[in-house]
N, C-alpha and C. Protein backbone atom coordinates (compact mmCIF):
# COMPACT_ATOMS: atom_id res chain seq x y z
N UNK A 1 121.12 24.66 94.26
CA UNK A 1 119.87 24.45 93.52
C UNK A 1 118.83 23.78 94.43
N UNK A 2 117.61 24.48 94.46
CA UNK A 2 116.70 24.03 95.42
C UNK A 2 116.28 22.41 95.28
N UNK A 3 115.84 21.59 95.87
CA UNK A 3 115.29 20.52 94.97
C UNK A 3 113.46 20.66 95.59
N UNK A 4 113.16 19.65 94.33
CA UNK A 4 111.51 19.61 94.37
C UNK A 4 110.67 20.08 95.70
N UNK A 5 110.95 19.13 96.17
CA UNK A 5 110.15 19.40 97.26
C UNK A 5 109.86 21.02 98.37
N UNK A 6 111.40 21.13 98.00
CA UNK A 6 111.89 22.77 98.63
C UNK A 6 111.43 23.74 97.40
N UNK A 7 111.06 23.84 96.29
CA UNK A 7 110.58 24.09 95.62
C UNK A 7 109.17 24.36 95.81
N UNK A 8 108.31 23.25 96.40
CA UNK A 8 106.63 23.07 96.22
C UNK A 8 106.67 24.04 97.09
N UNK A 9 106.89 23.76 98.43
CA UNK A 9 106.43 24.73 99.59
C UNK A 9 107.14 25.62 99.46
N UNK A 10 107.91 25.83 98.71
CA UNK A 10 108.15 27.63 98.71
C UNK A 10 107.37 28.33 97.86
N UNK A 11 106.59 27.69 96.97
CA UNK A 11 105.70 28.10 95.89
C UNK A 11 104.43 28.17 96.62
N UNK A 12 103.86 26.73 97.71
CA UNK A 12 102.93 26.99 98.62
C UNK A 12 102.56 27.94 99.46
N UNK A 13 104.16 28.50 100.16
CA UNK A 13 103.82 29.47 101.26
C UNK A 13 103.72 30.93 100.29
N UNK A 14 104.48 31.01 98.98
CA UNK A 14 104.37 32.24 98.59
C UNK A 14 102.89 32.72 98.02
N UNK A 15 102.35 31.62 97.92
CA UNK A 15 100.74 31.11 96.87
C UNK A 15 99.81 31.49 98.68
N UNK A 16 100.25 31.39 99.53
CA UNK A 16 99.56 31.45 100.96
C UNK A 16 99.68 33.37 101.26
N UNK A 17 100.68 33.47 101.50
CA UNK A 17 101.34 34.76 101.76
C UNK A 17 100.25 35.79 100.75
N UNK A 18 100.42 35.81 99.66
CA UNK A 18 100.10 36.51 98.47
C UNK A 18 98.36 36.41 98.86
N UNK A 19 97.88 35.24 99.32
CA UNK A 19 96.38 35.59 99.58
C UNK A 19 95.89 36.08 100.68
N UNK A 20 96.67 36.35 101.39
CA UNK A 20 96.39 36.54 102.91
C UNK A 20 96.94 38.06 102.76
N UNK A 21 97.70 38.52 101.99
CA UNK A 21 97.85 39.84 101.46
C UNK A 21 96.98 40.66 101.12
N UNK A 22 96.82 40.01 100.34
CA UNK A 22 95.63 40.78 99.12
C UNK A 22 94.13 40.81 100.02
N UNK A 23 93.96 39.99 100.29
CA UNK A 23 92.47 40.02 101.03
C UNK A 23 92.79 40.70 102.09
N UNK A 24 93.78 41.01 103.16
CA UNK A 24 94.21 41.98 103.93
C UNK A 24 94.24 43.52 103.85
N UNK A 25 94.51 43.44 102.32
CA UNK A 25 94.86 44.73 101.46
C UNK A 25 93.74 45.63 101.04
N UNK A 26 92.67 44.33 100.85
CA UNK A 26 91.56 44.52 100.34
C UNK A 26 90.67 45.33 101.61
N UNK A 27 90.88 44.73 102.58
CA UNK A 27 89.75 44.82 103.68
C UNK A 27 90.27 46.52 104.15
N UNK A 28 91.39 46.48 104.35
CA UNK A 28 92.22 47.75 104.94
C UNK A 28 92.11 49.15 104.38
N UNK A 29 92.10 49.24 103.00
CA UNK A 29 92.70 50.10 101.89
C UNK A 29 91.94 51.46 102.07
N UNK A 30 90.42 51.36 101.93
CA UNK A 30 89.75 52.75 101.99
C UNK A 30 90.17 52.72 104.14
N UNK A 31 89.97 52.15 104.94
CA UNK A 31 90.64 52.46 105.74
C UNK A 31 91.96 53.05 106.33
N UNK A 32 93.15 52.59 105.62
CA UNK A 32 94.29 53.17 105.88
C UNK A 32 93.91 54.58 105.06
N UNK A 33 93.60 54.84 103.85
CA UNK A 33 93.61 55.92 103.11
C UNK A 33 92.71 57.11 103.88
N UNK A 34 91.72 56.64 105.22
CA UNK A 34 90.79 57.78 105.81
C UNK A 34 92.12 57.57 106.89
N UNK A 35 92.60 56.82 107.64
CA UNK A 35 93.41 57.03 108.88
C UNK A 35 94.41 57.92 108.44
N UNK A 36 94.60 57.46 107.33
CA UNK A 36 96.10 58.57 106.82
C UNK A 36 96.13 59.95 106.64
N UNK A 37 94.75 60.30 106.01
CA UNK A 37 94.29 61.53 105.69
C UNK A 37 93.66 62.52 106.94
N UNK A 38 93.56 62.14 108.09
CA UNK A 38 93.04 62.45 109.42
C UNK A 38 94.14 62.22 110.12
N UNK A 39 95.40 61.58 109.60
CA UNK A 39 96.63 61.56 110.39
C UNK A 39 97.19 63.25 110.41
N UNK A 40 97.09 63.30 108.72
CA UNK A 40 97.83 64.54 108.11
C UNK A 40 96.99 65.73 108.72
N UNK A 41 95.39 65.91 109.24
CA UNK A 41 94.63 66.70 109.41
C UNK A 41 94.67 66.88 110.87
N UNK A 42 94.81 66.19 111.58
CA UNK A 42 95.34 66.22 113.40
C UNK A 42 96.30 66.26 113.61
N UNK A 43 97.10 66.09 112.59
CA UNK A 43 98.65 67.00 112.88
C UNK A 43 98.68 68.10 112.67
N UNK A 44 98.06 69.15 112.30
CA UNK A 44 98.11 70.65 111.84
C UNK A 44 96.47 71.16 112.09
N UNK A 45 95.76 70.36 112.73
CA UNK A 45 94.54 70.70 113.32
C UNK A 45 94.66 72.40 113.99
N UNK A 46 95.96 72.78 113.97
CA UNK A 46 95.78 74.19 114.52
C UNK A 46 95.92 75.10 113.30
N UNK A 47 96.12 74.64 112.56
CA UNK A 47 96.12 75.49 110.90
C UNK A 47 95.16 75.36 110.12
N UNK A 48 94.14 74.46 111.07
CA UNK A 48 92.56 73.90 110.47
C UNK A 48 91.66 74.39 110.59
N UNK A 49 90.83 75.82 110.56
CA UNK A 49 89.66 76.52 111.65
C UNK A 49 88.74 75.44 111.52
N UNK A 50 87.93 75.29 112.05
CA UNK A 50 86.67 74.60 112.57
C UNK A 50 85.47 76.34 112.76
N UNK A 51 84.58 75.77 111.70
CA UNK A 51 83.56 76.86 112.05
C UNK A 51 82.09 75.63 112.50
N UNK A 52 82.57 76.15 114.05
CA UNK A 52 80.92 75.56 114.62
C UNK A 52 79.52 76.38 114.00
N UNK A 53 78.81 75.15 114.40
CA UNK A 53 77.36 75.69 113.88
C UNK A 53 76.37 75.22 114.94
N UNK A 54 75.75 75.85 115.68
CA UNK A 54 75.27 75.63 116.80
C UNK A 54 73.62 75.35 116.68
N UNK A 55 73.31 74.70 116.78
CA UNK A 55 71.15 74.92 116.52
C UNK A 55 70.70 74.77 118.34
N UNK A 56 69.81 75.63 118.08
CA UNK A 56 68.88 75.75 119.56
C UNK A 56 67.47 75.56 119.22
N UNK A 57 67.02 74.55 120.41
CA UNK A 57 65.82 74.33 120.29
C UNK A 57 64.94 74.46 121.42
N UNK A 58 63.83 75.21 121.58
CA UNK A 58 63.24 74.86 123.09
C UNK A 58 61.94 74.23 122.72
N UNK A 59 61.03 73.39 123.92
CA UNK A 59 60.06 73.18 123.99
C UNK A 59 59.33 73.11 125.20
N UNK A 60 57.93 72.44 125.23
CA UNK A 60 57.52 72.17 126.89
C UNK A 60 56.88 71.19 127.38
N UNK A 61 57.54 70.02 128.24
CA UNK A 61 56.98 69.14 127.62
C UNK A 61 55.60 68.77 128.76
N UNK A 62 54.60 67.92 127.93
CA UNK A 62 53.04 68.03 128.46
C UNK A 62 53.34 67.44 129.32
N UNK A 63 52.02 67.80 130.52
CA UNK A 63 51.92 67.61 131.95
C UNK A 63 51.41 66.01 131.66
N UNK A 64 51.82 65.42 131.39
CA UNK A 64 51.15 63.35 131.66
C UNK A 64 53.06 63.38 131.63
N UNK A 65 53.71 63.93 130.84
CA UNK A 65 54.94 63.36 130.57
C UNK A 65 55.86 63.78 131.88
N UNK A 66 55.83 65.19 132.05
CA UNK A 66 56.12 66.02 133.77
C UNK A 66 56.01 65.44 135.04
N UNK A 67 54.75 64.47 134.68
CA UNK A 67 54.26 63.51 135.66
C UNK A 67 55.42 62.40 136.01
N UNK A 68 55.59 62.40 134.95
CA UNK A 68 56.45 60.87 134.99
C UNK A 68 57.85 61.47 135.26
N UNK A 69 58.37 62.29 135.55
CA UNK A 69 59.63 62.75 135.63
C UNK A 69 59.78 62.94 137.25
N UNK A 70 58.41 63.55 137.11
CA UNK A 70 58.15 63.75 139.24
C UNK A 70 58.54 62.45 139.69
N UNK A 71 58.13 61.41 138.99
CA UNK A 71 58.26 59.83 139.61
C UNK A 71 59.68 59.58 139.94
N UNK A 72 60.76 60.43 139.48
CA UNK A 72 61.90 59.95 138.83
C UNK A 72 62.99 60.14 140.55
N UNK A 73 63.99 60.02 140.20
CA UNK A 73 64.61 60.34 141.53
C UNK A 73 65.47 61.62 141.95
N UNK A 74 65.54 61.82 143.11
CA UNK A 74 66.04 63.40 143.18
C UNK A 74 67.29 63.67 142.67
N UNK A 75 67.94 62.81 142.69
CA UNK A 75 69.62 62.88 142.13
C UNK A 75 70.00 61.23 142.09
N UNK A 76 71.24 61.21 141.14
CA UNK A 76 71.35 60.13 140.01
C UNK A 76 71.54 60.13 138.74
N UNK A 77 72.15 59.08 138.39
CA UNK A 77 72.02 58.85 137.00
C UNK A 77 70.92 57.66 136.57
N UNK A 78 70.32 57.76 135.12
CA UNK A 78 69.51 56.97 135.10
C UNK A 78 68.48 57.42 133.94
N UNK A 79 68.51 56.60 132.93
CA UNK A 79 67.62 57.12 131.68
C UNK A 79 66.10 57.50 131.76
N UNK A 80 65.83 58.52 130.84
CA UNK A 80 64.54 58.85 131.22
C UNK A 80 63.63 58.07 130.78
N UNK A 81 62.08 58.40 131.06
CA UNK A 81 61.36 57.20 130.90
C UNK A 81 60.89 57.16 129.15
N UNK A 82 60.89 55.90 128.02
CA UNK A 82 60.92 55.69 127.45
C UNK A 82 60.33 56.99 126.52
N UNK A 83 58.83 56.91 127.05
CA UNK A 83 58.00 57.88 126.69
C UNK A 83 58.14 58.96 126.35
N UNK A 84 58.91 59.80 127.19
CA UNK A 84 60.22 60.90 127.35
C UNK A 84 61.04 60.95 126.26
N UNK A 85 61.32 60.13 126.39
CA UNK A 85 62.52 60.03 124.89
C UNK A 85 62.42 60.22 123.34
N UNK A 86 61.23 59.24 122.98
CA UNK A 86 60.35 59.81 122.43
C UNK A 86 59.48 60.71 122.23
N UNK A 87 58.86 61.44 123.06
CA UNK A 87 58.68 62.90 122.64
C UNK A 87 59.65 64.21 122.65
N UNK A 88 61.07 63.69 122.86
CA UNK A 88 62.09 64.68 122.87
C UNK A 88 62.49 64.41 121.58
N UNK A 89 62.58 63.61 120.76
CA UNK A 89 63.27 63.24 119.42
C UNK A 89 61.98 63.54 118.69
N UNK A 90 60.48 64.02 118.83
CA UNK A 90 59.91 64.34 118.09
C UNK A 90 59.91 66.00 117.78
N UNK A 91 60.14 66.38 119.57
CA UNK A 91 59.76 67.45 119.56
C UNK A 91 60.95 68.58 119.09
N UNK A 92 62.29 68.34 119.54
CA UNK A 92 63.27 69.08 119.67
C UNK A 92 64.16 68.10 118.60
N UNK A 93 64.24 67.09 118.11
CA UNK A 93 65.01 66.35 117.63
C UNK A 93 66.24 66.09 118.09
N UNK A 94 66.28 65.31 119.42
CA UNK A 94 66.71 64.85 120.52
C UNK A 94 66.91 63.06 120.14
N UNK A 95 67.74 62.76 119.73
CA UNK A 95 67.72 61.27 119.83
C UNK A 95 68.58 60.81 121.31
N UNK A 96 67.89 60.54 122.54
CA UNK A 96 68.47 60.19 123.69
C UNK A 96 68.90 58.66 123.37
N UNK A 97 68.48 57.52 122.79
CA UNK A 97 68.77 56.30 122.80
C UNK A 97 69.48 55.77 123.84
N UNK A 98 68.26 55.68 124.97
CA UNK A 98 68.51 55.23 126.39
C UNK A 98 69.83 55.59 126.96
N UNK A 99 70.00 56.70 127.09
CA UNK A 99 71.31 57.46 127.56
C UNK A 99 71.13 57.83 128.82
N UNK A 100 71.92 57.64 130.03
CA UNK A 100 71.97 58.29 131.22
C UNK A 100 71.65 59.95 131.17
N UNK A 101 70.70 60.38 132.38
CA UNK A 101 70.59 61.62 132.58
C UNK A 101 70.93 61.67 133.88
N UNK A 102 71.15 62.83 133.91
CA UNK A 102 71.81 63.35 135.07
C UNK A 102 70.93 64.16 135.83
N UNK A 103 69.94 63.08 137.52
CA UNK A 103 68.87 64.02 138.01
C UNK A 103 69.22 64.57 139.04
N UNK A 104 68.71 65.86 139.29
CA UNK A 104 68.32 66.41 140.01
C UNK A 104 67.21 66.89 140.52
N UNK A 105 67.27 67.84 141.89
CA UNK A 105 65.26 67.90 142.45
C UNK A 105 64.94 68.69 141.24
N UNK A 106 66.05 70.33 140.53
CA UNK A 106 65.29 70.62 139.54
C UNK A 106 65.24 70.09 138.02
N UNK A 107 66.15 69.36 137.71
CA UNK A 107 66.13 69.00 136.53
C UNK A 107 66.57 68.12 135.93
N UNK A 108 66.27 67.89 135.24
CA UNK A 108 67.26 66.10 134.30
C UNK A 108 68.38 66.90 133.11
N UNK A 109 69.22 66.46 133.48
CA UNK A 109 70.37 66.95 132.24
C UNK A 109 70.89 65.58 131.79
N UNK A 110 71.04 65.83 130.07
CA UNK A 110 71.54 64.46 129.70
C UNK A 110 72.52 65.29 128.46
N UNK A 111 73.98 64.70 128.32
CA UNK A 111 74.64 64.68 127.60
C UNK A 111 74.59 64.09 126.24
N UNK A 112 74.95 65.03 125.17
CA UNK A 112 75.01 63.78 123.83
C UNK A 112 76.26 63.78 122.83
N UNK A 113 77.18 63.73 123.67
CA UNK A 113 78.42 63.72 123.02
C UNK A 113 78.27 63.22 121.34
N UNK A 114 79.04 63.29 120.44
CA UNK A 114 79.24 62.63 119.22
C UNK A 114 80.56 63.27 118.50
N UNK A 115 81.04 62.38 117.30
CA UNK A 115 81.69 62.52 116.82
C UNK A 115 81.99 64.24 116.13
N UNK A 116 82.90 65.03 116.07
CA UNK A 116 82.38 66.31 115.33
C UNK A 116 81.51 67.50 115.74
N UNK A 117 81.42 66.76 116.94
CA UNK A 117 80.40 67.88 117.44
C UNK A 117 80.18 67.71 119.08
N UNK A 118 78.84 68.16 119.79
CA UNK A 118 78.62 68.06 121.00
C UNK A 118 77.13 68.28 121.00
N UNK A 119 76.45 67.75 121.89
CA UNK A 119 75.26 68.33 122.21
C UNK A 119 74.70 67.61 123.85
N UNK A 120 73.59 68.68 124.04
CA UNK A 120 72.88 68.08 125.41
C UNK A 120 71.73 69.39 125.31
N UNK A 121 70.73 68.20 126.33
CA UNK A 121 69.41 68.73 126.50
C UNK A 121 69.06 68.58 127.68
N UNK A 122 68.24 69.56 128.49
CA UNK A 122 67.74 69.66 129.96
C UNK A 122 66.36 70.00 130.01
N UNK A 123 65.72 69.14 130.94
CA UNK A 123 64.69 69.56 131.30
C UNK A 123 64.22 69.69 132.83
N UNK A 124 63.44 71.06 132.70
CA UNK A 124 63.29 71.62 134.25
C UNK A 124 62.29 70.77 134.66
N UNK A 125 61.89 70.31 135.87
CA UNK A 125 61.24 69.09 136.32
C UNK A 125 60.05 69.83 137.23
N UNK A 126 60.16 71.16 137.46
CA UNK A 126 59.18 71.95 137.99
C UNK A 126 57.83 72.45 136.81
N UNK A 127 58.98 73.30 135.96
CA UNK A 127 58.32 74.02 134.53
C UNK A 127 57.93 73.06 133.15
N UNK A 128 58.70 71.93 133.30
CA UNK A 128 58.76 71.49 131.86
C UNK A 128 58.92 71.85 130.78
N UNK A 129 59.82 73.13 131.00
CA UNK A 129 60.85 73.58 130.14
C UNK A 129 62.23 72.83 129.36
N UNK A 130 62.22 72.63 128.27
CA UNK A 130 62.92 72.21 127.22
C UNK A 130 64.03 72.77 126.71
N UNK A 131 65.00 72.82 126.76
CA UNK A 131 66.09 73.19 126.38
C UNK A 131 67.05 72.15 125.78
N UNK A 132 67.54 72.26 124.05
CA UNK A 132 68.28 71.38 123.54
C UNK A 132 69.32 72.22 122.56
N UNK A 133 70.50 72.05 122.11
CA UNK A 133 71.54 72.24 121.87
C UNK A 133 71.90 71.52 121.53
N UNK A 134 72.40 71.55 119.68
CA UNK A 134 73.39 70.62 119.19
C UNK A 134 74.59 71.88 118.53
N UNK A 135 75.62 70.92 118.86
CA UNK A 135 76.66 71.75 117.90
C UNK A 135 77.25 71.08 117.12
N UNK A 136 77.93 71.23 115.63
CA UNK A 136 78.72 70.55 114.32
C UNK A 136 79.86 71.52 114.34
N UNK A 137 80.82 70.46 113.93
CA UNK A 137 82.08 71.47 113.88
C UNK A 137 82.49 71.33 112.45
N UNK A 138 81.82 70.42 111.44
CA UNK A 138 82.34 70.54 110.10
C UNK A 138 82.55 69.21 110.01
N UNK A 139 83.04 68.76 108.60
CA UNK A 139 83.30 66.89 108.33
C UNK A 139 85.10 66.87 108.84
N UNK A 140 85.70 67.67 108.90
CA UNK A 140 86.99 67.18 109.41
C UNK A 140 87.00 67.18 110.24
N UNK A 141 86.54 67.60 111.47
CA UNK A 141 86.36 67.27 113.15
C UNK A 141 85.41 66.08 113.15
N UNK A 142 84.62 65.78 112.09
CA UNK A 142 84.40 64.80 112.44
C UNK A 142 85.31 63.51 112.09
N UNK A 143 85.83 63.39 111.25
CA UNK A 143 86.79 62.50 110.52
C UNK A 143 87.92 62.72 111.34
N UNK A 144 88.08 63.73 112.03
CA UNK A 144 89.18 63.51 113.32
C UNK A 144 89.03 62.87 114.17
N UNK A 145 87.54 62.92 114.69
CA UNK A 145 87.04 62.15 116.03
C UNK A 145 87.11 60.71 116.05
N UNK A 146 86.85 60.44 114.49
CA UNK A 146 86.65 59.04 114.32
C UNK A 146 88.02 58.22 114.49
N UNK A 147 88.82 58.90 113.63
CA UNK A 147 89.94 58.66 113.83
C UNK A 147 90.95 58.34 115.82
N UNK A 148 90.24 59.17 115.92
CA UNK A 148 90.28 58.89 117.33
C UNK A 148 89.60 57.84 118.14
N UNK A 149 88.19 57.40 117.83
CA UNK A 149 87.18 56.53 118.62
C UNK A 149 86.93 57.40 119.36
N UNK A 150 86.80 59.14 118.84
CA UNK A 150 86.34 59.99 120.05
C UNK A 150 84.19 59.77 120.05
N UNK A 151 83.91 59.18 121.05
CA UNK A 151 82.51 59.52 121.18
C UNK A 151 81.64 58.93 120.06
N UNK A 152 82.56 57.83 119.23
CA UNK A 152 81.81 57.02 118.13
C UNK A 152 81.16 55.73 118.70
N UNK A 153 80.46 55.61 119.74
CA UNK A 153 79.89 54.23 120.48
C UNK A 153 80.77 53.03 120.06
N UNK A 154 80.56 51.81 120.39
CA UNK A 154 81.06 50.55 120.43
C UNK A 154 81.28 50.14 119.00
N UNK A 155 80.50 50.14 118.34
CA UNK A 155 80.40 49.61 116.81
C UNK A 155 81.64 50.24 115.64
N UNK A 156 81.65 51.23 115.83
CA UNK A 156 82.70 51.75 115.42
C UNK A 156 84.49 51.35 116.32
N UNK A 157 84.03 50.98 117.79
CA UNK A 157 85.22 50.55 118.20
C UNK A 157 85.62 49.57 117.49
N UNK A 158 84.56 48.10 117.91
CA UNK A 158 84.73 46.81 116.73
C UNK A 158 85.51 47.30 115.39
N UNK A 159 84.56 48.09 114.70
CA UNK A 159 85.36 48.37 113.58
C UNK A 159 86.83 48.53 113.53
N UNK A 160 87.43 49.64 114.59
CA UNK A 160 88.84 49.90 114.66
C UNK A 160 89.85 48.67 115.07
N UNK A 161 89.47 47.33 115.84
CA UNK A 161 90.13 46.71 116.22
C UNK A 161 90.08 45.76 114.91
N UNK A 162 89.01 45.60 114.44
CA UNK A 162 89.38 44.85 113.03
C UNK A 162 89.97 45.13 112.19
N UNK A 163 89.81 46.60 111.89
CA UNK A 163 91.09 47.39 110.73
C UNK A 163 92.34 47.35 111.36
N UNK A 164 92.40 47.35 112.49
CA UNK A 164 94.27 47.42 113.08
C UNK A 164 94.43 46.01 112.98
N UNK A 165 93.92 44.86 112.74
CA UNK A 165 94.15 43.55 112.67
C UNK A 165 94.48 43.06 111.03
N UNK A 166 93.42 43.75 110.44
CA UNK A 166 93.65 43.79 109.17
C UNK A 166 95.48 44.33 108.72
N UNK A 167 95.19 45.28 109.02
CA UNK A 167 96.66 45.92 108.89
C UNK A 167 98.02 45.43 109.51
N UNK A 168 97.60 44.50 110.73
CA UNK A 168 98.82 43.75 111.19
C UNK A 168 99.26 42.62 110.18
N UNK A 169 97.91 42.05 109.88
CA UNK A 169 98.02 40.84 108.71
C UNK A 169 98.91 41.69 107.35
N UNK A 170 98.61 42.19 107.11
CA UNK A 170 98.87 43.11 105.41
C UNK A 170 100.24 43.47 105.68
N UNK A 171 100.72 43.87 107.35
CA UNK A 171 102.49 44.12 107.26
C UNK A 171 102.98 43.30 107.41
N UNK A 172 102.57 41.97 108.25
CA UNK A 172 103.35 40.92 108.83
C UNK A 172 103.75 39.97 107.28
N UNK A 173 102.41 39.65 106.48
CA UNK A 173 102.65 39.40 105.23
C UNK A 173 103.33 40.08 103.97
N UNK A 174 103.18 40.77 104.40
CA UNK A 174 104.30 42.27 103.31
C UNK A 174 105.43 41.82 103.87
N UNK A 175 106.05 41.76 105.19
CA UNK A 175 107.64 41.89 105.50
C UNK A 175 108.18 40.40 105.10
N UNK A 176 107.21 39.12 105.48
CA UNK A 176 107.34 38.36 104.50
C UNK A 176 107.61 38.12 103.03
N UNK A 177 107.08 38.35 102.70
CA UNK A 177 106.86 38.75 101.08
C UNK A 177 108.61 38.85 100.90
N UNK A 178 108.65 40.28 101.31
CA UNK A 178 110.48 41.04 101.48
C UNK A 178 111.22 39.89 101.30
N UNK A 179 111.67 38.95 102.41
CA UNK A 179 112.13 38.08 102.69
C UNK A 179 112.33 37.29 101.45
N UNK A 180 111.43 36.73 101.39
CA UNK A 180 111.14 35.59 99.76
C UNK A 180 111.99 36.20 98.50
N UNK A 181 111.25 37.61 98.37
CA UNK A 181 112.29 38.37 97.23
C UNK A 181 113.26 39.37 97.50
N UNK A 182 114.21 39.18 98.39
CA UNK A 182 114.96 40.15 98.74
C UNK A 182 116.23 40.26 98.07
N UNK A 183 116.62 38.74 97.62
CA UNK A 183 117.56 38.45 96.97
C UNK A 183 117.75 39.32 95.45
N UNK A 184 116.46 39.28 95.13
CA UNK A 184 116.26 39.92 93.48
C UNK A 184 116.07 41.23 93.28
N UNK A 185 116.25 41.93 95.07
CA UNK A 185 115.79 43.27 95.20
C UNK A 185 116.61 43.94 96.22
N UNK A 186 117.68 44.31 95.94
CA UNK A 186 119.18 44.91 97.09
C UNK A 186 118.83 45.38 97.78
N UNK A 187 117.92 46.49 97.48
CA UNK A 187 117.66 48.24 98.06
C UNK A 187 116.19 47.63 99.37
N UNK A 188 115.97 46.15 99.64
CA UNK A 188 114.71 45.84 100.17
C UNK A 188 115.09 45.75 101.79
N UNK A 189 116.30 45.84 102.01
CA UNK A 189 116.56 45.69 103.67
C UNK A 189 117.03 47.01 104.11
N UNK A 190 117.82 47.80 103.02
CA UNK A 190 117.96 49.06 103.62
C UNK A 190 116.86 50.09 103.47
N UNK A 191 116.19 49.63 102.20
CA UNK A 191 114.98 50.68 102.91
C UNK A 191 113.67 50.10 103.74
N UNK A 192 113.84 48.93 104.22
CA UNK A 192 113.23 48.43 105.41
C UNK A 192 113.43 48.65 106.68
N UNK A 193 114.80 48.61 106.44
CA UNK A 193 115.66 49.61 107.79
C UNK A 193 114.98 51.12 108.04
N UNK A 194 115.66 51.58 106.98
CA UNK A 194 115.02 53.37 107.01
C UNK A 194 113.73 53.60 107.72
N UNK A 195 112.91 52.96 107.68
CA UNK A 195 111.23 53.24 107.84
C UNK A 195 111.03 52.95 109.31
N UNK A 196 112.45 52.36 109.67
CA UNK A 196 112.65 52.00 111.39
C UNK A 196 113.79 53.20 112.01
N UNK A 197 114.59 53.33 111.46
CA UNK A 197 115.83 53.83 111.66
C UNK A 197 115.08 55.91 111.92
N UNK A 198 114.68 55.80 110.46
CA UNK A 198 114.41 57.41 110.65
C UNK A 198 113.48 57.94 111.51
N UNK A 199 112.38 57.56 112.05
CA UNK A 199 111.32 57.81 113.09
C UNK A 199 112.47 57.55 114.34
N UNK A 200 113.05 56.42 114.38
CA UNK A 200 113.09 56.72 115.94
C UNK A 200 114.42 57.18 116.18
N UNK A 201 114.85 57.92 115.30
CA UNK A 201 116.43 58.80 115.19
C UNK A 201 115.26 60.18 115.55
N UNK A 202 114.24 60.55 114.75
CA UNK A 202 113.35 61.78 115.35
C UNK A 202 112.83 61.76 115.93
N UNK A 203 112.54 60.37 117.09
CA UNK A 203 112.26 60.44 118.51
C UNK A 203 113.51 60.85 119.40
N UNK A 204 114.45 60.37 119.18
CA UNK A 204 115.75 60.44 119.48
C UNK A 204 116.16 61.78 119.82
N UNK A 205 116.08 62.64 119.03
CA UNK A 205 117.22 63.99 118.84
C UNK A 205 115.65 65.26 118.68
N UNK A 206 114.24 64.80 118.25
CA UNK A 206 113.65 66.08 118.56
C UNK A 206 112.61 65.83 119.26
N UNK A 207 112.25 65.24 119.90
CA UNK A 207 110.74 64.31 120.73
C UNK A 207 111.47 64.58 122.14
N UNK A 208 110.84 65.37 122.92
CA UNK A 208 111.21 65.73 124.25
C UNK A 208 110.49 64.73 125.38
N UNK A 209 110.74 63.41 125.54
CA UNK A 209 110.47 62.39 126.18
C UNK A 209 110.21 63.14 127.52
């Protein structure tokens, strides 16, 4: 029989555990439920078509702006000049947001990777010819990418390291939890086992290391 005191703090840590759960649970939940669902969708991504949709845009851009490109350097990387940028996101709907281009004597090429898709735009540095290209591959390539941190900038990284933290908290306190009531619950170590045992028995015997 426990006495008092072994009593309080087991009521304390379970009263601790249980909040550090739940608010774990809380933070995680529509997260695990998109990781899970993009788990199931990049595993059979070849039973998935993807119908791209491609948009083309040309323009030309005015001789004050041409000017400023002449200024620029013959080869390099190195964003274009502000000005530039802004009339490419007016004209072609180009959002460069100070992105490296790629110069040359004839032309500036700049990449615009993103989630779900791809795009890039070039401009000839002689003609001031405009050329832009975006492509979409649909919301599940994109919800794949993300899933990945494919080409989702920094902010979205942050995001991922906080949800995998979240989720360390929510198991480390879950396997806890186990512990506390395991006694009142038989079936809680062997199927704690299982969830270890069966993955890496099918690394084991079908995963060609």
């Amino acid at each position: 029989m426990k006495t008092a005191p072994a009593q309080q703090s087991r009521s304390f840590w379970l009263k601790q555990l249980h909040q550090w759960h739940w608010i774990s649970a809380a933070l995680s939940l529509v997260g695990m439920l998109l990781f899970a669902v993009t788990g199931f969708t990049l595993n059979h991504a070849g039973q998935i078509e993807a119908q791209p949709k491609v948009i083309s845009r040309k323009a030309t851009l005015p001789a004050d702006l041409l000017a400023q490109l002449a200024k620029g350097p013959s080869e390099g990387k190195r964003p274009l000049p502000i000005q530039v940028e802004t009339w490419l996101d007016e004209a072609v709907d180009a959002d460069i947001a100070r992105r490296e281009g790629e110069w040359s004597q004839e032309e500036v090429y700049v990449a615009l990777p993103r989630p779900g898709g791809d795009a890039w735009i070039s401009i000839d540095r002689e003609t001031g010819a405009v050329e832009h290209e975006k492509t979409t591959r649909g919301a599940i390539s994109l919800l794949n990418d993300l899933h990945k941190g494919r080409n989702a900038g920094k902010a979205w990284g942050w995001f991922i390291d906080v949800f995998a933290g979240a989720c360390v908290v929510f198991a480390v306190t879950g396997l806890i939890l186990l512990q506390f009531h395991a006694r009142a619950r038989p079936l809680t170590w062997p199927l704690a086992a299982g969830g270890l045992v069966i993955p890496l028995l099918l690394v084991i015997l079908f995963v060609h290391l």
